[in-house]
N, C-alpha and C. Protein backbone atom coordinates (compact mmCIF):
# COMPACT_ATOMS: atom_id res chain seq x y z
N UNK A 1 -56.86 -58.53 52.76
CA UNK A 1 -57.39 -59.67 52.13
C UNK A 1 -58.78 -59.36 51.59
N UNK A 2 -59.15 -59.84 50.60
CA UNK A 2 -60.33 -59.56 49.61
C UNK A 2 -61.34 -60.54 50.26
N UNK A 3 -62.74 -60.72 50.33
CA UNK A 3 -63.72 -61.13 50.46
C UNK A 3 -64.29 -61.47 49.77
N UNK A 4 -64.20 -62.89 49.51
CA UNK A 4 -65.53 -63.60 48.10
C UNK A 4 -66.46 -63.03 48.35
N UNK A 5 -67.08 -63.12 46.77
CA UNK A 5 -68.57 -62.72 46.55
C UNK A 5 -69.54 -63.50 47.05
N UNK A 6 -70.49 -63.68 47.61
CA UNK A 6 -71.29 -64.86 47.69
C UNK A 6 -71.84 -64.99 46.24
N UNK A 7 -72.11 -65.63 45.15
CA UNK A 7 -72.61 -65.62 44.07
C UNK A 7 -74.04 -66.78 44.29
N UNK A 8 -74.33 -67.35 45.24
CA UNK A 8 -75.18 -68.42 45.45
C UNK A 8 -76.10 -67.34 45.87
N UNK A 9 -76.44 -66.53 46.89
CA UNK A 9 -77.13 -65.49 47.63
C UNK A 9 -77.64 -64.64 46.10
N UNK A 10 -76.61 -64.11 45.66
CA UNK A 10 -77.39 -63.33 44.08
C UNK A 10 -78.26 -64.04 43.49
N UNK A 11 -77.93 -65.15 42.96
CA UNK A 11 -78.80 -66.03 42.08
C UNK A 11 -80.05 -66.35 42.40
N UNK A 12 -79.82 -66.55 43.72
CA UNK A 12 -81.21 -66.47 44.31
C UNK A 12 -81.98 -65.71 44.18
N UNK A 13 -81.91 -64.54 44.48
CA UNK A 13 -82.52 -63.31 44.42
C UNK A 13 -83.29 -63.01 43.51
N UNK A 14 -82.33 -63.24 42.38
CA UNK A 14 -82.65 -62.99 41.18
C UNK A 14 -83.46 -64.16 40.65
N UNK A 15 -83.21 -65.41 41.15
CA UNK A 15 -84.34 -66.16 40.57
C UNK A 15 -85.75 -66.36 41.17
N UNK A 16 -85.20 -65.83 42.62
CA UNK A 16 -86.84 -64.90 43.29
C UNK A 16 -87.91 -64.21 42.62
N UNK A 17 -86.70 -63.18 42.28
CA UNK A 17 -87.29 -61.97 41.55
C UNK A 17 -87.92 -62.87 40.06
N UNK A 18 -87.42 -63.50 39.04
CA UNK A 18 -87.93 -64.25 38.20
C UNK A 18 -88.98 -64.89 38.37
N UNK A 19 -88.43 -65.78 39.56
CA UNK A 19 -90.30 -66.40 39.38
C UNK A 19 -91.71 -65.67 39.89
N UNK A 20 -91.48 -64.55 40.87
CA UNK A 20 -92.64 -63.96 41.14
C UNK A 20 -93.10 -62.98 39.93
N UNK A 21 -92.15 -62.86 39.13
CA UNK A 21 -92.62 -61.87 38.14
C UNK A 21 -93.38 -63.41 37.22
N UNK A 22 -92.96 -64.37 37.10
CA UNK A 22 -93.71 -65.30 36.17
C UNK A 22 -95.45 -65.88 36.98
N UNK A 23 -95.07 -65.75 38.36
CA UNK A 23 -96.23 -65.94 39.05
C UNK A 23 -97.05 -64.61 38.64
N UNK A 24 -97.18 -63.62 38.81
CA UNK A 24 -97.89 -62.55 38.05
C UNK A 24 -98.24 -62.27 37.21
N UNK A 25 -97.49 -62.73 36.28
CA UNK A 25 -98.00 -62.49 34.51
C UNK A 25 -98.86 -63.66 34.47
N UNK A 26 -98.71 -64.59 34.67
CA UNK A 26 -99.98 -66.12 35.13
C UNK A 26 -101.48 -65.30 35.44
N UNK A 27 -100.89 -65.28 37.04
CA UNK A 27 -102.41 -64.08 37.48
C UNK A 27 -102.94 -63.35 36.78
N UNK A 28 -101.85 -62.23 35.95
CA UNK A 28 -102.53 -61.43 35.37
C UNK A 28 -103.46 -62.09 34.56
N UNK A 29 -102.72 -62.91 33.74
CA UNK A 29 -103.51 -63.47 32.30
C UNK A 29 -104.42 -64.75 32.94
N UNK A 30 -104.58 -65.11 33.99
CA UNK A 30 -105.88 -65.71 34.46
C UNK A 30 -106.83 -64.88 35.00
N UNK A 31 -106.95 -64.13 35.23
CA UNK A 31 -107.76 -63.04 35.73
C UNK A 31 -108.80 -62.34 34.53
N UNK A 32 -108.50 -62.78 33.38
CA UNK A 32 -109.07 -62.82 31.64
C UNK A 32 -110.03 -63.63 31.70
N UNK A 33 -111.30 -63.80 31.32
CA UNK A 33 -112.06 -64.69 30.98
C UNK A 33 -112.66 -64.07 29.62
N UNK A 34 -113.31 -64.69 28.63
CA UNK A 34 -113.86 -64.30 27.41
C UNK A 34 -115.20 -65.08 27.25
N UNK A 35 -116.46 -64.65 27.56
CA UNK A 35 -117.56 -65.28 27.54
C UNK A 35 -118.02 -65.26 25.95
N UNK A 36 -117.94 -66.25 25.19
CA UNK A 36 -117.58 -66.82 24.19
C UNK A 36 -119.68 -66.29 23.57
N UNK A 37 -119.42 -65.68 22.24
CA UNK A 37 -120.69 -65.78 21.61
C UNK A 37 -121.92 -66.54 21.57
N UNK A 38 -122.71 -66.56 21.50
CA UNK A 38 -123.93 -68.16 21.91
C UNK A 38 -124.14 -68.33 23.22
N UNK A 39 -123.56 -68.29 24.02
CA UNK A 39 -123.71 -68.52 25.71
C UNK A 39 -124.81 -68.48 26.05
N UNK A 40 -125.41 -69.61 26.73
CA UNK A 40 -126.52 -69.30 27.16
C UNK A 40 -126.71 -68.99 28.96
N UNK A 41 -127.62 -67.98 29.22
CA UNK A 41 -127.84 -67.56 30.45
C UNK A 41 -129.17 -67.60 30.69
N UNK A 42 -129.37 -68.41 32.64
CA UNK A 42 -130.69 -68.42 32.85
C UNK A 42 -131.29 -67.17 33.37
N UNK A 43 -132.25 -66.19 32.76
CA UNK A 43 -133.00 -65.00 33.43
C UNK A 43 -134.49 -64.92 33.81
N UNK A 44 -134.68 -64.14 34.94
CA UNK A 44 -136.35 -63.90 35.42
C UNK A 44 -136.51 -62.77 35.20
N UNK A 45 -137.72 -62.18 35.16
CA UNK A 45 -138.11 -61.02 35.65
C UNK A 45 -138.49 -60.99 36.79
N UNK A 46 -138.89 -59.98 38.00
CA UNK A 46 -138.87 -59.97 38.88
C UNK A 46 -140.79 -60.08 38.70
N UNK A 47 -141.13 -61.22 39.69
CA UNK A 47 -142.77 -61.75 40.19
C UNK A 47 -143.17 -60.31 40.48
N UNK A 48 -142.83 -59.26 40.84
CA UNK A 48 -143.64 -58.15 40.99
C UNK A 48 -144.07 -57.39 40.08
N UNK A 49 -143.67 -57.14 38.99
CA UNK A 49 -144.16 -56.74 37.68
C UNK A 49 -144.80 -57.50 36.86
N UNK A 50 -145.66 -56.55 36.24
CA UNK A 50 -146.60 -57.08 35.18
C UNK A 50 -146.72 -56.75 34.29
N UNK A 51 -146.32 -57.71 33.03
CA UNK A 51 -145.56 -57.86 31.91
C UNK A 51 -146.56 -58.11 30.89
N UNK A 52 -147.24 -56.79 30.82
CA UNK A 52 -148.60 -57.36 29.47
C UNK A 52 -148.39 -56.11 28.57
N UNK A 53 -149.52 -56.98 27.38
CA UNK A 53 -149.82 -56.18 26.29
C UNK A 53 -150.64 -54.83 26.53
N UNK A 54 -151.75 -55.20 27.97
CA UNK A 54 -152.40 -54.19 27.88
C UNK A 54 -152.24 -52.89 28.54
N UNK A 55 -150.31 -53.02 29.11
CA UNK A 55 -150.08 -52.14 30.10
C UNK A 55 -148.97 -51.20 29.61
N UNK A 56 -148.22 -52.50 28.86
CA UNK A 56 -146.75 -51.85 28.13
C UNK A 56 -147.00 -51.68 26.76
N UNK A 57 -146.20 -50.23 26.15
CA UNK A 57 -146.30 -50.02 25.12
C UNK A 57 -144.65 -50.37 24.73
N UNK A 58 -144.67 -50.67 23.00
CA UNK A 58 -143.86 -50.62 22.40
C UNK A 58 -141.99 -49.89 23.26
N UNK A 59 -141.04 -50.51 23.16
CA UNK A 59 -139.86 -49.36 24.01
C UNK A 59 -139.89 -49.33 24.99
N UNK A 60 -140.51 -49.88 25.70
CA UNK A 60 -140.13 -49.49 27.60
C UNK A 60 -139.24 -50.62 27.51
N UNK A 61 -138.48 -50.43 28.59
CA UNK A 61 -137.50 -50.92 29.12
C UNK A 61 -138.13 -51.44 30.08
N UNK A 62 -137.39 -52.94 30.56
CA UNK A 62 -137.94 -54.05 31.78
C UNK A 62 -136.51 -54.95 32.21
N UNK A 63 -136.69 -54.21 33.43
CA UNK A 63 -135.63 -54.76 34.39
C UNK A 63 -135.67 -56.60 34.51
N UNK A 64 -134.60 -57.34 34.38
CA UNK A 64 -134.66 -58.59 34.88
C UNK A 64 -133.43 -59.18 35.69
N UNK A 65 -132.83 -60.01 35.97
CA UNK A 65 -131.88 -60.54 36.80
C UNK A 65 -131.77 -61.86 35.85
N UNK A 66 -130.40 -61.59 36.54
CA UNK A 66 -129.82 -63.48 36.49
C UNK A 66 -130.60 -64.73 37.36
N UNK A 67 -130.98 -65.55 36.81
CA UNK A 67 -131.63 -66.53 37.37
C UNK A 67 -130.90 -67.48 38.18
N UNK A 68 -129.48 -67.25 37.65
CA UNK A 68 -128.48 -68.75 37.50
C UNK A 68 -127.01 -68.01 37.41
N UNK A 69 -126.29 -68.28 38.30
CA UNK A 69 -124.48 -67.73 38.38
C UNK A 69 -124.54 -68.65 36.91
N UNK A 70 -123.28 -67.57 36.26
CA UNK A 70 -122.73 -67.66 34.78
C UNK A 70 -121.20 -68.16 35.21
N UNK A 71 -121.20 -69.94 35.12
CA UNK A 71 -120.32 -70.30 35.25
C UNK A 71 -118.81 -70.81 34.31
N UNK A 72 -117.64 -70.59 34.21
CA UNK A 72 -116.33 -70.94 33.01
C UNK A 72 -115.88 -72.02 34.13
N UNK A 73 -115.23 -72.77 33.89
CA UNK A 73 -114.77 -73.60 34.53
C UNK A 73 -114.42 -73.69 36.17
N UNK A 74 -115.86 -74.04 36.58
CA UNK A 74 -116.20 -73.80 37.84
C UNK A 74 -116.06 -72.61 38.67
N UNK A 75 -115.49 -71.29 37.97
CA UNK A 75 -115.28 -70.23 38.52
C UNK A 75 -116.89 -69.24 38.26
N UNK A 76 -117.66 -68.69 39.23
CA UNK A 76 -118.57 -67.76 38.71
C UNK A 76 -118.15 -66.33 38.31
N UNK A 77 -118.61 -65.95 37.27
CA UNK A 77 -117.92 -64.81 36.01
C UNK A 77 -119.27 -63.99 36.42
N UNK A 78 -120.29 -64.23 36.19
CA UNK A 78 -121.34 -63.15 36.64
C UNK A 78 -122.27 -63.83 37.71
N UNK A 79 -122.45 -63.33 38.63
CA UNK A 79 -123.22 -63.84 39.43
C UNK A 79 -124.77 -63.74 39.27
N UNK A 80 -125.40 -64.85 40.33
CA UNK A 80 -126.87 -64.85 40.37
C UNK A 80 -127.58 -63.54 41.22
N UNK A 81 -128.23 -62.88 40.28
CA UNK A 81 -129.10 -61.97 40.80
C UNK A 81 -128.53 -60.29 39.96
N UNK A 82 -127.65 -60.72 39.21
CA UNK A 82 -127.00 -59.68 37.99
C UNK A 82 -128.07 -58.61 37.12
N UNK A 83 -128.34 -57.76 37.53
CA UNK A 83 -129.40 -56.88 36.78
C UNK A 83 -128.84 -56.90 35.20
N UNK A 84 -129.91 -57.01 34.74
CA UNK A 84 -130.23 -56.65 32.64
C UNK A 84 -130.98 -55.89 32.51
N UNK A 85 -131.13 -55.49 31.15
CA UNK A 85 -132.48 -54.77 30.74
C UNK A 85 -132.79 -55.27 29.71
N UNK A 86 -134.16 -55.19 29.47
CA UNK A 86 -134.83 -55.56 28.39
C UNK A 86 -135.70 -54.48 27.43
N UNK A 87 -136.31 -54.69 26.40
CA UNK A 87 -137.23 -53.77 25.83
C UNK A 87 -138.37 -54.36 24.99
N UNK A 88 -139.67 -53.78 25.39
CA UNK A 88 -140.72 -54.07 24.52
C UNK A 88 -140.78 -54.15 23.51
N UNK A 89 -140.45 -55.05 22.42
CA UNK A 89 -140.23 -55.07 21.22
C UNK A 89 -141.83 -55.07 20.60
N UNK A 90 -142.53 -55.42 20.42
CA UNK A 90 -143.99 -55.00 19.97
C UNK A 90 -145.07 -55.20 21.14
N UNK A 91 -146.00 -54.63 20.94
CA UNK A 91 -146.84 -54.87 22.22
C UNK A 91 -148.52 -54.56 21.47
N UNK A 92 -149.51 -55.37 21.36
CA UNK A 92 -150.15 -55.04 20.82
C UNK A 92 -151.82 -55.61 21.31
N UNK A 93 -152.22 -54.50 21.83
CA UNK A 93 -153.91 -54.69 22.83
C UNK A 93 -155.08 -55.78 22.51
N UNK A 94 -155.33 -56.46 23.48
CA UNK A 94 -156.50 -57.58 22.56
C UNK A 94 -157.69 -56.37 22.06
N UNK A 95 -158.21 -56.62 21.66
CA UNK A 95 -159.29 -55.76 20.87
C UNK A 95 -161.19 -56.67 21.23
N UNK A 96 -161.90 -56.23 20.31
CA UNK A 96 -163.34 -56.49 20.73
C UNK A 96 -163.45 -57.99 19.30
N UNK A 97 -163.89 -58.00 19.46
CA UNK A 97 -164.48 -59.41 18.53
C UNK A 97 -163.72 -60.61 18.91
N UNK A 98 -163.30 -60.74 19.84
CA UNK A 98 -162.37 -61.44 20.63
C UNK A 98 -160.50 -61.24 20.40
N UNK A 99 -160.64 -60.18 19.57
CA UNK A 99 -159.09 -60.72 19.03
C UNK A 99 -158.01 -60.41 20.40
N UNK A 100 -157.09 -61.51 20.17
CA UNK A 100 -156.38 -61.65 21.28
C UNK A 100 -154.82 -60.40 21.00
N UNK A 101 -154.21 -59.97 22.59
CA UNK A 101 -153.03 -59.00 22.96
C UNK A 101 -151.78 -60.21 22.47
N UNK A 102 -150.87 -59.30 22.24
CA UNK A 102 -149.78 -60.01 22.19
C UNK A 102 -148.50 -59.23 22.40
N UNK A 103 -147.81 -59.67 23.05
CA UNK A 103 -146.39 -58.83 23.45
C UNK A 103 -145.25 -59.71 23.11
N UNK A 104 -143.97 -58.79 23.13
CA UNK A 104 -142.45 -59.37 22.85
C UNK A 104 -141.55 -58.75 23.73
N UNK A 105 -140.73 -59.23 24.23
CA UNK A 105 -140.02 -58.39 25.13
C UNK A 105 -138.64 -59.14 24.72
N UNK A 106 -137.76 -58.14 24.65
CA UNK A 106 -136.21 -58.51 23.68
C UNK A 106 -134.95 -58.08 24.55
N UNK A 107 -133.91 -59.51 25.21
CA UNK A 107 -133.53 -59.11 25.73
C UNK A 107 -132.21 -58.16 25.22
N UNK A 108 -131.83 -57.51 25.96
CA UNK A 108 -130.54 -55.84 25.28
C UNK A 108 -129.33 -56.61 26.08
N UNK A 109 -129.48 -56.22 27.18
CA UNK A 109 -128.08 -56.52 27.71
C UNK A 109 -128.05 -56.83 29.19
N UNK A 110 -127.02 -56.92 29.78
CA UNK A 110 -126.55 -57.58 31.09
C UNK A 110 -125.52 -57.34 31.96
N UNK A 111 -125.45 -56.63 33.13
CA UNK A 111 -124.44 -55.81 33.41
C UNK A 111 -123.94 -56.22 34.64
N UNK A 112 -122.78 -57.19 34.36
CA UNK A 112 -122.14 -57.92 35.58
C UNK A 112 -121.76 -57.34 36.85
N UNK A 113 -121.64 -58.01 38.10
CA UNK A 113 -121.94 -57.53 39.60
C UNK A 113 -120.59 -58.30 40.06
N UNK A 114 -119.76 -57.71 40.48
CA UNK A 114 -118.80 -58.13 41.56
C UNK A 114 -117.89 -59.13 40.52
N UNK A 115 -117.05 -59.56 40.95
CA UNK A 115 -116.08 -59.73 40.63
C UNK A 115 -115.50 -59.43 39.28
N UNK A 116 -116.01 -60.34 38.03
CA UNK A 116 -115.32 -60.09 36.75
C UNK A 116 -116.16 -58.86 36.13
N UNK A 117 -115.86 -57.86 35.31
CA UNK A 117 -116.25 -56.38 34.47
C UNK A 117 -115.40 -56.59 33.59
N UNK A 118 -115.69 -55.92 32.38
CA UNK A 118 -115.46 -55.33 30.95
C UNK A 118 -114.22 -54.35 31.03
N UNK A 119 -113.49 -54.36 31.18
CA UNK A 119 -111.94 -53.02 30.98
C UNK A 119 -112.97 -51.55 30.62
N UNK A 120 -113.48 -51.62 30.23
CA UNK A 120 -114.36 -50.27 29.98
C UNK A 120 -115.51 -50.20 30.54
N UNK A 121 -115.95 -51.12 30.79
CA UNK A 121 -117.03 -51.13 31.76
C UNK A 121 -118.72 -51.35 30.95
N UNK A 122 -118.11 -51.04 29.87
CA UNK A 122 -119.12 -51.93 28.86
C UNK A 122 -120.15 -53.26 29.55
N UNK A 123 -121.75 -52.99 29.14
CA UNK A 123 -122.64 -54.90 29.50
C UNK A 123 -122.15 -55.49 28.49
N UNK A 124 -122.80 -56.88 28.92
CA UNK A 124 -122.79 -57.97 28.22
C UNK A 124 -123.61 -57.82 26.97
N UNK A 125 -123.59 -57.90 26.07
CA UNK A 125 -125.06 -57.83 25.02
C UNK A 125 -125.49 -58.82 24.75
N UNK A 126 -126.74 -59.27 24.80
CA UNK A 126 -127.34 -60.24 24.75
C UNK A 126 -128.75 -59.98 23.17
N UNK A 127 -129.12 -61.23 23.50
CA UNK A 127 -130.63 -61.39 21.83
C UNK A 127 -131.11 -62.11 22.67
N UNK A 128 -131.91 -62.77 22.16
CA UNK A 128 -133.01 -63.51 22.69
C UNK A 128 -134.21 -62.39 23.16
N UNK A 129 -135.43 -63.67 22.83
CA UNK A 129 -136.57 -62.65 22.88
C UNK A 129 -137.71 -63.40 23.58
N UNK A 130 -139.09 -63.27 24.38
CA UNK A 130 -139.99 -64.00 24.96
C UNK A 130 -141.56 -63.16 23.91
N UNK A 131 -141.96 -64.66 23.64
CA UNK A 131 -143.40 -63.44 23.55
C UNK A 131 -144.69 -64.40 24.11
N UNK A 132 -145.56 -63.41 24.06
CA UNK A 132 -146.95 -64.41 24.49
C UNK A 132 -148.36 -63.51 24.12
N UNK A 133 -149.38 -64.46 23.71
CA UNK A 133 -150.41 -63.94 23.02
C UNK A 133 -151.38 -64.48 23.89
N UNK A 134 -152.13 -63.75 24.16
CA UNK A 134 -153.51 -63.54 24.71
C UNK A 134 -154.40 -64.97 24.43
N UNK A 135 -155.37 -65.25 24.95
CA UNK A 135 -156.47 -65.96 24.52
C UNK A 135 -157.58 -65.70 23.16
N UNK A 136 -157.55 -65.80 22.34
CA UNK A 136 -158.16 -65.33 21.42
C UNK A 136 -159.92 -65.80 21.98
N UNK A 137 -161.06 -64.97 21.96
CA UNK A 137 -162.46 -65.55 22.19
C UNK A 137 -163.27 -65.13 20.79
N UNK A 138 -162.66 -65.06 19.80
CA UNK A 138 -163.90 -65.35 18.56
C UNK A 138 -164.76 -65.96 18.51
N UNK A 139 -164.72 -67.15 18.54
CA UNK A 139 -166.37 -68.08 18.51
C UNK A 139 -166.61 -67.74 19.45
N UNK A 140 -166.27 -67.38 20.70
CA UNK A 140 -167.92 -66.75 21.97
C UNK A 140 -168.04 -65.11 21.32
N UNK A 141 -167.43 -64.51 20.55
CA UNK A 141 -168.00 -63.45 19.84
C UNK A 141 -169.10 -63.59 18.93
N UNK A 142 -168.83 -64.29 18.45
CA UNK A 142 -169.66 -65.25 17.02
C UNK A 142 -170.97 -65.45 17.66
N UNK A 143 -170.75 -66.36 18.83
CA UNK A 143 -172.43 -67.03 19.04
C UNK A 143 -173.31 -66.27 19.69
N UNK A 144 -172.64 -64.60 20.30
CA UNK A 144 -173.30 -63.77 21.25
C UNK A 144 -173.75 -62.50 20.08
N UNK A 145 -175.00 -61.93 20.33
CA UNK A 145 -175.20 -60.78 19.91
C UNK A 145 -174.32 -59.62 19.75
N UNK A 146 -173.93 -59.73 21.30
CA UNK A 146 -172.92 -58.79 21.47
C UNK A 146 -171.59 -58.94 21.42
N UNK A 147 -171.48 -59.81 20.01
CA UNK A 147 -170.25 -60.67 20.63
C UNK A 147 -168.87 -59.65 19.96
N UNK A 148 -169.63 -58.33 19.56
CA UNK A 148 -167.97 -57.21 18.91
C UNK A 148 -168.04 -56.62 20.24
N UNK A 149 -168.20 -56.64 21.33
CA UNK A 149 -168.12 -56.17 22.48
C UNK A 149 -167.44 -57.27 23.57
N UNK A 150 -166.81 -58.12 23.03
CA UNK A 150 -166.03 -58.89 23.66
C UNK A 150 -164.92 -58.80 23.38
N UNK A 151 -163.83 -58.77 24.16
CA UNK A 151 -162.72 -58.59 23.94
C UNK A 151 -161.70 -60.05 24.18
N UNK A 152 -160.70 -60.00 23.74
CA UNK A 152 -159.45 -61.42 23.61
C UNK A 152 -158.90 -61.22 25.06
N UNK A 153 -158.35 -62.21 25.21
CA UNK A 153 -157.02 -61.84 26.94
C UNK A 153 -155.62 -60.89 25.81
N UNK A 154 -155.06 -60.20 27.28
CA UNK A 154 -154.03 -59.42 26.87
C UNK A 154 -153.29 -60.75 27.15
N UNK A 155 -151.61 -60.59 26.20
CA UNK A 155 -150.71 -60.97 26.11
C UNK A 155 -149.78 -60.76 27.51
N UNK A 156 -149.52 -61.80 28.00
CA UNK A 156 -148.85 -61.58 29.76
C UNK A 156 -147.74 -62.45 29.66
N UNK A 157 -146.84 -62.21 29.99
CA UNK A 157 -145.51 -62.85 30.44
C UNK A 157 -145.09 -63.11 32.20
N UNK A 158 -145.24 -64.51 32.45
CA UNK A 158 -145.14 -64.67 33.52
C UNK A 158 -143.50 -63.78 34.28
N UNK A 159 -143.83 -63.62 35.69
CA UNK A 159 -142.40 -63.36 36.34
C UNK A 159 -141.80 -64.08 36.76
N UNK A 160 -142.32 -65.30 36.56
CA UNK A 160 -142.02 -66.13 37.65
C UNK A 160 -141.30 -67.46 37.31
N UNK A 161 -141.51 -67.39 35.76
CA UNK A 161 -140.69 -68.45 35.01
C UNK A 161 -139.37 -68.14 34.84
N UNK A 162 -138.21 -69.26 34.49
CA UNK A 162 -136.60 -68.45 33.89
C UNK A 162 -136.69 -68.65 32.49
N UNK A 163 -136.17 -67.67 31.97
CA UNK A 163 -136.02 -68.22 30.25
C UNK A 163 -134.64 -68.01 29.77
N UNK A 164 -134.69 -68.13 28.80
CA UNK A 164 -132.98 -68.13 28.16
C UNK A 164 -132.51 -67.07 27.28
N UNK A 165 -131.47 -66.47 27.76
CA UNK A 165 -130.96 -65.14 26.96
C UNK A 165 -129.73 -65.74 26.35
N UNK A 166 -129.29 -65.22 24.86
CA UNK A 166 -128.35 -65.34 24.56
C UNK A 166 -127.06 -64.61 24.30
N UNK A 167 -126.16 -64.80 24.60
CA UNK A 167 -124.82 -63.67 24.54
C UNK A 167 -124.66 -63.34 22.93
N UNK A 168 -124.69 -62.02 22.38
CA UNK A 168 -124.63 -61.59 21.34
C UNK A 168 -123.65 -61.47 20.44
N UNK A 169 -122.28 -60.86 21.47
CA UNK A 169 -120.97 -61.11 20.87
C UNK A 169 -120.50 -61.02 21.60
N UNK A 170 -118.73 -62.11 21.58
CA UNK A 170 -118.02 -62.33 22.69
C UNK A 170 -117.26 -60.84 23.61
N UNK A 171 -117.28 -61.23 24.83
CA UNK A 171 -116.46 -60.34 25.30
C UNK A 171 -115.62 -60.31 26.26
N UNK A 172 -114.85 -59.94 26.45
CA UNK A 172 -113.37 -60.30 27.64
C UNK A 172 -113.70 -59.55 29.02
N UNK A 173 -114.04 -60.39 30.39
CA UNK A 173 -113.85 -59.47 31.69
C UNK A 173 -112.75 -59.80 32.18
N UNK A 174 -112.29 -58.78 32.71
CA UNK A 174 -111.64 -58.70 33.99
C UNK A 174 -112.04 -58.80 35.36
N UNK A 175 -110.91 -59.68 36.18
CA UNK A 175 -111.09 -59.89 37.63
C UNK A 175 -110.77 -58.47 38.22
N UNK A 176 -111.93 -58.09 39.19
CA UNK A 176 -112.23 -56.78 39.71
C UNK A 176 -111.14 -56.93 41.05
């Protein structure tokens, strides 16, 4: 005598096998995020550095952090405390007759920590820029004899403030 097939037991299986493969391709393709062009992110520099005209020249590079987790729909994509770099975009010494320092510092990019990364491993690129100019003291140059022997304040950028960087062009991470 022959033995039915169970055909209820297969189907199953197989519609096991179906839905965990549909549960995965889900995951996979949620595990995608695309931090969309314009984005704005909160950054510091770190209070221990000192961020002047009369120290930095033109091109150096200046470490900063994330101020603020980089949040997509309540999920954090880059976290708070995410190292960037930045660069001295002009930097220029107060001088004598009071004229005042002035610096720019331009942010480059942003290089995500723990969970979501770039498939290549590529930063974030970012624009945005901070600047700040010195005190100018001309008229106390003016009213003093010696007043071409006075010099302006250098251009200083606090550490201690957050400012706003902007995402340059979009880019897709992956869940690590």
């Amino acid at each position: 005598m022959r033995t039915p097939i169970n055909c209820g037991r297969g189907l199953r299986v197989i519609a096991l096998i179906a839905a965990l493969g549909l549960v995965l391709a889900v995951s996979a393709q949620a595990a995608r995020v695309q931090i969309p062009e314009g984005a704005k992110l909160s950054v510091k520099f770190p209070a221990s550095i000192k961020i002047s005209s009369g120290e930095l020249g033109e091109g150096i590079p200046i470490l900063f952090e994330l101020a603020s987790p980089f949040e997509i729909g309540g999920k954090v994509i880059v976290a708070k405390g995410a190292q960037g770099t930045a660069v001295v975009k002009e930097s220029v010494k107060s001088g004598r007759g009071g004229k005042p320092g002035k610096i720019t510092v331009e942010f480059v990019e942003l290089m995500p920590s723990e969970g979501f990364q770039a498939a290549d491993g590529s930063p974030i690129k970012l624009k945005g820029a901070v600047t700040a100019e010195g005190k100018g003291r001309k008229l106390l140059s003016y009213l003093f004899i010696f007043g071409l022997f006075i010099k302006g304040g250098q251009g200083e950028i606090p550490g201690d403030q957050v400012y706003t960087a902007t995402v340059a062009e979009s880019i897709i991470l992956e869940e690590k």
